[in-house]
Protein backbone atom coordinates (compact mmCIF):
# COMPACT_ATOMS: atom_id res chain seq x y z
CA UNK A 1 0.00 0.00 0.00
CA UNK A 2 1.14 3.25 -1.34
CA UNK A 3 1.07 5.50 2.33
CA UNK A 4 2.36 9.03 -0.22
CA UNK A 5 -0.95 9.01 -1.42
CA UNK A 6 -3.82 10.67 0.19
CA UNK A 7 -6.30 8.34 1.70
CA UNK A 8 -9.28 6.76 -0.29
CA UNK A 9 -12.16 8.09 1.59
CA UNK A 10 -14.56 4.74 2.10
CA UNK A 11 -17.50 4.65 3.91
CA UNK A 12 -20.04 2.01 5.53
CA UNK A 13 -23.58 2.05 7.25
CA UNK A 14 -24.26 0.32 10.66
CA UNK A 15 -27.36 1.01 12.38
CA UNK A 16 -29.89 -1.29 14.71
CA UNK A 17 -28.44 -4.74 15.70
CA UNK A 18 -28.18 -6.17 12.15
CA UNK A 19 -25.12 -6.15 11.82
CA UNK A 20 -22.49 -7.25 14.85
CA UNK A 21 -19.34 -4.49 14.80
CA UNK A 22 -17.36 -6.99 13.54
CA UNK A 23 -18.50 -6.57 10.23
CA UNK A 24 -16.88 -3.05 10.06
CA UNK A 25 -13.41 -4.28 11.02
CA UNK A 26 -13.49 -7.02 8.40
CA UNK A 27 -14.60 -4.38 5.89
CA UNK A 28 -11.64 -1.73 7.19
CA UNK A 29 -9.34 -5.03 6.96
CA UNK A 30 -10.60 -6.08 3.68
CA UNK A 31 -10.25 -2.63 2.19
CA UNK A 32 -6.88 -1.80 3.27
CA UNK A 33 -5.90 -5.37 2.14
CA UNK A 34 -7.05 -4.84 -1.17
CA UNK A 35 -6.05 -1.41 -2.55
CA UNK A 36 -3.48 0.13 -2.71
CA UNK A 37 -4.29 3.84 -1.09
CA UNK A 38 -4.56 3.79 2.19
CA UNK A 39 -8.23 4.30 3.61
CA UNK A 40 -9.78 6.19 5.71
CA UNK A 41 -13.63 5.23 6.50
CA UNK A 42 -16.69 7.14 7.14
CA UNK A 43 -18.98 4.98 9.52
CA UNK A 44 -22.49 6.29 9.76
CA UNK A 45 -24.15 4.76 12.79
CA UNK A 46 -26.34 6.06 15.79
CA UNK A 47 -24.82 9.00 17.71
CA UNK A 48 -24.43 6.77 21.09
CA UNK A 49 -22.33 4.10 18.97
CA UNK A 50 -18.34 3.99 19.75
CA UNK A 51 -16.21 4.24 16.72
CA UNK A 52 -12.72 4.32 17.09
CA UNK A 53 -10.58 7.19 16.84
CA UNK A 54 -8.63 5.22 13.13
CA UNK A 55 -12.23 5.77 11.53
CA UNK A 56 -14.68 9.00 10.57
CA UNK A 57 -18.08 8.73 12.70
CA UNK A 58 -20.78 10.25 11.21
CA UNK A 59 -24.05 10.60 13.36
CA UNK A 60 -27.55 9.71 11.83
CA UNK A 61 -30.56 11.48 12.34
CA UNK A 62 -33.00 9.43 13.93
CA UNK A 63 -35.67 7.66 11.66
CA UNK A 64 -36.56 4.97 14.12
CA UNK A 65 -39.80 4.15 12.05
CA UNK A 66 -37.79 2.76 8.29
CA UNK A 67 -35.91 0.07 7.01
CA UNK A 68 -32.19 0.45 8.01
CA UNK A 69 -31.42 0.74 3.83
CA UNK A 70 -32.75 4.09 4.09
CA UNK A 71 -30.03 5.68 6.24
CA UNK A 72 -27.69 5.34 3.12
CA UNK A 73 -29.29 8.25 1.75
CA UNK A 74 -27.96 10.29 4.59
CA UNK A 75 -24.20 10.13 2.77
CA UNK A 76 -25.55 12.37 0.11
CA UNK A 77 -25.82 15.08 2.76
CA UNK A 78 -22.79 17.15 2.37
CA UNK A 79 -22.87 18.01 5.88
CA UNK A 80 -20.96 14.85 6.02
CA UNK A 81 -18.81 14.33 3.79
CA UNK A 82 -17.65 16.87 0.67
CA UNK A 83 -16.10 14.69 -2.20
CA UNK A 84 -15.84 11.49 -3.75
CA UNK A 85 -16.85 8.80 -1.35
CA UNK A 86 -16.87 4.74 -1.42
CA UNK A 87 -19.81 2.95 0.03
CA UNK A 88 -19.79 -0.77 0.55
CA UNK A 89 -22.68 -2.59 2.50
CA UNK A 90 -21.76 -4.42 5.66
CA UNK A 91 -22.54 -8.01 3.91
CA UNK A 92 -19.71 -7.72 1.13
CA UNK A 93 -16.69 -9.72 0.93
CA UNK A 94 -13.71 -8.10 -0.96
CA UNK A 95 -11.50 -11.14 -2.59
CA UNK A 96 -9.22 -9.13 -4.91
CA UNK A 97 -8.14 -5.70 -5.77
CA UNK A 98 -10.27 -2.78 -6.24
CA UNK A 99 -8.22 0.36 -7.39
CA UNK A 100 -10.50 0.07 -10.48
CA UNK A 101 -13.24 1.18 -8.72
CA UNK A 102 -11.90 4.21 -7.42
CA UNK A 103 -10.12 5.10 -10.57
CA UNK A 104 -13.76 5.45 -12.70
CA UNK A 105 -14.52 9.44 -12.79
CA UNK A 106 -16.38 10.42 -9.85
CA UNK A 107 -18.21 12.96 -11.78
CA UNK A 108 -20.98 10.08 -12.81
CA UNK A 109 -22.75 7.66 -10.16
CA UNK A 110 -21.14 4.35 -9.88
CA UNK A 111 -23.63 1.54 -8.86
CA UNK A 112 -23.97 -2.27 -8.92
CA UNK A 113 -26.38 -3.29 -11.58
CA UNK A 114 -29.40 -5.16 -9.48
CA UNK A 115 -28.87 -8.40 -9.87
CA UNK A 116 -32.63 -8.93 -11.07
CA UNK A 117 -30.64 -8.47 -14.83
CA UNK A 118 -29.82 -11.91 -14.21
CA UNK A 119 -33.05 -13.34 -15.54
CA UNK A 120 -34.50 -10.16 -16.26
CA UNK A 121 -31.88 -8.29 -19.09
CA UNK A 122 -33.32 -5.47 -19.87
CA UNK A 123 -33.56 -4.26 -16.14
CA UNK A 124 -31.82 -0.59 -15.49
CA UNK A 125 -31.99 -0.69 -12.05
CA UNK A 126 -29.03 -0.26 -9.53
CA UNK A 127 -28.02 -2.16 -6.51
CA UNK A 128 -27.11 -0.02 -4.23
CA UNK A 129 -24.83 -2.06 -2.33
CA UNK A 130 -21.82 -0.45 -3.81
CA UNK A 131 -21.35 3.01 -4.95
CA UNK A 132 -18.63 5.50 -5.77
CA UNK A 133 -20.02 9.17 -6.43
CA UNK A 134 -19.30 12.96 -5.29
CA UNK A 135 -21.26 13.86 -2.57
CA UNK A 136 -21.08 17.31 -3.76
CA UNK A 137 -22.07 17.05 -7.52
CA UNK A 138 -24.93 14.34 -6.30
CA UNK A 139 -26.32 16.31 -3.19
CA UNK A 140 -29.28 17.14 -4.71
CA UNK A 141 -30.35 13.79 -4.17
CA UNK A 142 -30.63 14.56 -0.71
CA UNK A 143 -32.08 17.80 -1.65
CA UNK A 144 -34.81 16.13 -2.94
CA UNK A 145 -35.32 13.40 -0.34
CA UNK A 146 -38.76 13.39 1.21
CA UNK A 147 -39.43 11.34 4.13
CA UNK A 148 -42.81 10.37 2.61
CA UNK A 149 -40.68 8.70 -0.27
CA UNK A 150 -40.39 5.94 2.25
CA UNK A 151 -43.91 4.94 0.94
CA UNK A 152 -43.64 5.02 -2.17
CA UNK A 153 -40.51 3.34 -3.22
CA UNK A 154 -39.07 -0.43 -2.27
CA UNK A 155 -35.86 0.81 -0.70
CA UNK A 156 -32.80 3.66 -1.39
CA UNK A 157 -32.05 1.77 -4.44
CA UNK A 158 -34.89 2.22 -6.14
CA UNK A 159 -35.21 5.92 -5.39
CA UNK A 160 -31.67 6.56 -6.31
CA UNK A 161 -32.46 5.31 -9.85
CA UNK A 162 -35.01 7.02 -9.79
CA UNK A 163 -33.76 10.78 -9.25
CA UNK A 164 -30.35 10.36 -10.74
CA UNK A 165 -30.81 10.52 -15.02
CA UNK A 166 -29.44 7.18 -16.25
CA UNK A 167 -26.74 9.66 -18.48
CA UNK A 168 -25.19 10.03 -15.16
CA UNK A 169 -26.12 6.90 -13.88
CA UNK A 170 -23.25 3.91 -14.64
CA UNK A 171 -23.11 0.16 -13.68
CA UNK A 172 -19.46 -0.63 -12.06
CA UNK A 173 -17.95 -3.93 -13.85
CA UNK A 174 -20.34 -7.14 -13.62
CA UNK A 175 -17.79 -9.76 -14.10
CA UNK A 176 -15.57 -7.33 -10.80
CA UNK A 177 -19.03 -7.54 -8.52
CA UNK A 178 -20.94 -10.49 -8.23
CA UNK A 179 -23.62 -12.07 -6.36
CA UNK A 180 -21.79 -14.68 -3.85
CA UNK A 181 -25.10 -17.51 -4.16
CA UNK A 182 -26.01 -16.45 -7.78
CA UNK A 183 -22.93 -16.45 -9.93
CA UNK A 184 -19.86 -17.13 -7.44
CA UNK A 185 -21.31 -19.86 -5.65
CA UNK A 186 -21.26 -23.70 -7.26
CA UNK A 187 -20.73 -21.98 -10.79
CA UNK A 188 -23.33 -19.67 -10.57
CA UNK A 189 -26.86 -20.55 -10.28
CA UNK A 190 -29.01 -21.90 -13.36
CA UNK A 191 -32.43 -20.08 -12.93
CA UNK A 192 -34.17 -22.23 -15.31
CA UNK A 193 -33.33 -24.98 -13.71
CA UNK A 194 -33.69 -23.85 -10.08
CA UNK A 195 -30.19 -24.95 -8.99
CA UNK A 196 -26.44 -24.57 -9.05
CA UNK A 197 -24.82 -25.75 -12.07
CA UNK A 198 -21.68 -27.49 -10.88
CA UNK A 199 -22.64 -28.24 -6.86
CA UNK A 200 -19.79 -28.67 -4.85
CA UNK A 201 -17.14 -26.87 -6.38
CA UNK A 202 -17.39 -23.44 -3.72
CA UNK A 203 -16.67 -20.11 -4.50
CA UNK A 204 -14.76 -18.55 -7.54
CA UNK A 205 -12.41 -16.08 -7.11
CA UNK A 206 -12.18 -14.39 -10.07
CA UNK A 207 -14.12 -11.21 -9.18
CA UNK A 208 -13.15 -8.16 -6.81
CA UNK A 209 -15.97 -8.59 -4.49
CA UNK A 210 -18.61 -10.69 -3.73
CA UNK A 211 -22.11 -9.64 -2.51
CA UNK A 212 -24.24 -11.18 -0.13
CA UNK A 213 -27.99 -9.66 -0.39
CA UNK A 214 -30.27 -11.54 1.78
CA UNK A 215 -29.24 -14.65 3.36
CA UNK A 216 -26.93 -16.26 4.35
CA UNK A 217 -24.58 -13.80 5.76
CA UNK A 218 -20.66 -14.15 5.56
CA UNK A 219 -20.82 -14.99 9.20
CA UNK A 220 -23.18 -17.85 8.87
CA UNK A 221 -20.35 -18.88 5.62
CA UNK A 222 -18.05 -22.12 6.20
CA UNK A 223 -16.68 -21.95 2.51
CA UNK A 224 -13.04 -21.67 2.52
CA UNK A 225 -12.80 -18.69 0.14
CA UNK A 226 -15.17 -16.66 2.49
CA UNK A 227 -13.20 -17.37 5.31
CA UNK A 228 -9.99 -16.41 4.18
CA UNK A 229 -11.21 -13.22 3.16
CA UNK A 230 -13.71 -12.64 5.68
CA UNK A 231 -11.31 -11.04 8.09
């Protein structure tokens, strides 16, 4: 790692008991394993949460009534953070390097594709458990933020897709960020036939990160490849 450099600035959400603090160490671990800045990360949690002094802590405002997802939306508030910024769900695992990531221009939105494209092609939609924007040139998605949106959209994902025009609006690599149980897992999974293709074989490594929507969690993982780089 490169220490010359100024830091990548990273960030994460933790809020609730969803998620055990562990996870954030693994991600700061995972992230300064695999690029080659160094990082410094932006934790968004609850104002009565520790965070140590190597990490950013950002306070949320209370919205004790929605989904945790929602509280992502809170990193578009400049208050924050000013700049390019890297957010990575809790429930990722990193398995190779991602300087690629952070070396697409910052001047678009960076987003997973939703993994619904995988039987469903011509779906535009973004996952957003991955992004790479500037907080500054996207703020207005904050600006525009409505708590009443909470009842009219699925989740931050959706809404995000929805405000930001798809000319700004870009899908990072899909063979660099996959779904762990739908393509990494067993060869990928075969939706026709409602099963893995080749059972057995465990996780490939030849994307940057793997992403675990839904369950089973990395925790709750005994595959060898998670558990080397779950840590």
């Amino acid at each position: 790692m490169d220490t010359t450099t100024p830091p990548l600035d990273c960030a994460c959400v933790i809020h609730g008991d969803a998620y055990s603090w562990g996870y954030v160490d693994r991600l700061y671990n995972m992230l300064s394993r695999n690029c080659s800045r160094p990082i410094r990360l932006h934790v968004y949690t609850e104002p009565d949460r520790y965070v140590p002094a190597h990490m950013v802590k950002h306070n949320l405002a209370s919205w004790s009534v929605f989904k945790g997802w929602w509280y992502k939306l809170q990193m578009f508030n400049t208050d924050h953070h000013v700049g390019p910024l890297l957010y990575f769900d809790l429930d990722v695992v990193i398995i190779n390097n991602i300087d690629w990531i952070w070396k697409l221009p910052a001047s678009y939105m960076w987003a997973v594709r939703d993994f619904k494209y995988l039987w469903k092609p011509t779906f535009t939609g973004i996952n957003s458990s991955i992004m790479w924007w500037d907080t500054q040139k996207y703020s207005y998605v904050w600006d525009r933020f409505d708590l009443a949106d909470v009842n009219r959209y699925r989740g931050d994902q959706d809404f995000i897709s929805d405000i930001i025009a798809p000319s700004d609006r870009f899908f990072l690599d899909t063979t660099e960020i996959q779904s762990w149980r739908w393509q990494a897992l067993d060869g990928g999974y075969n939706f026709a036939q409602r099963k893995h293709k080749t059972p057995g074989t465990g996780t490939a490594t030849n994307s940057s990160v793997l992403v675990f929507h839904g369950s089973p969690k990395p925790h709750n993982i005994s595959d060898v490849v998670i558990k080397q780089h779950w840590q």
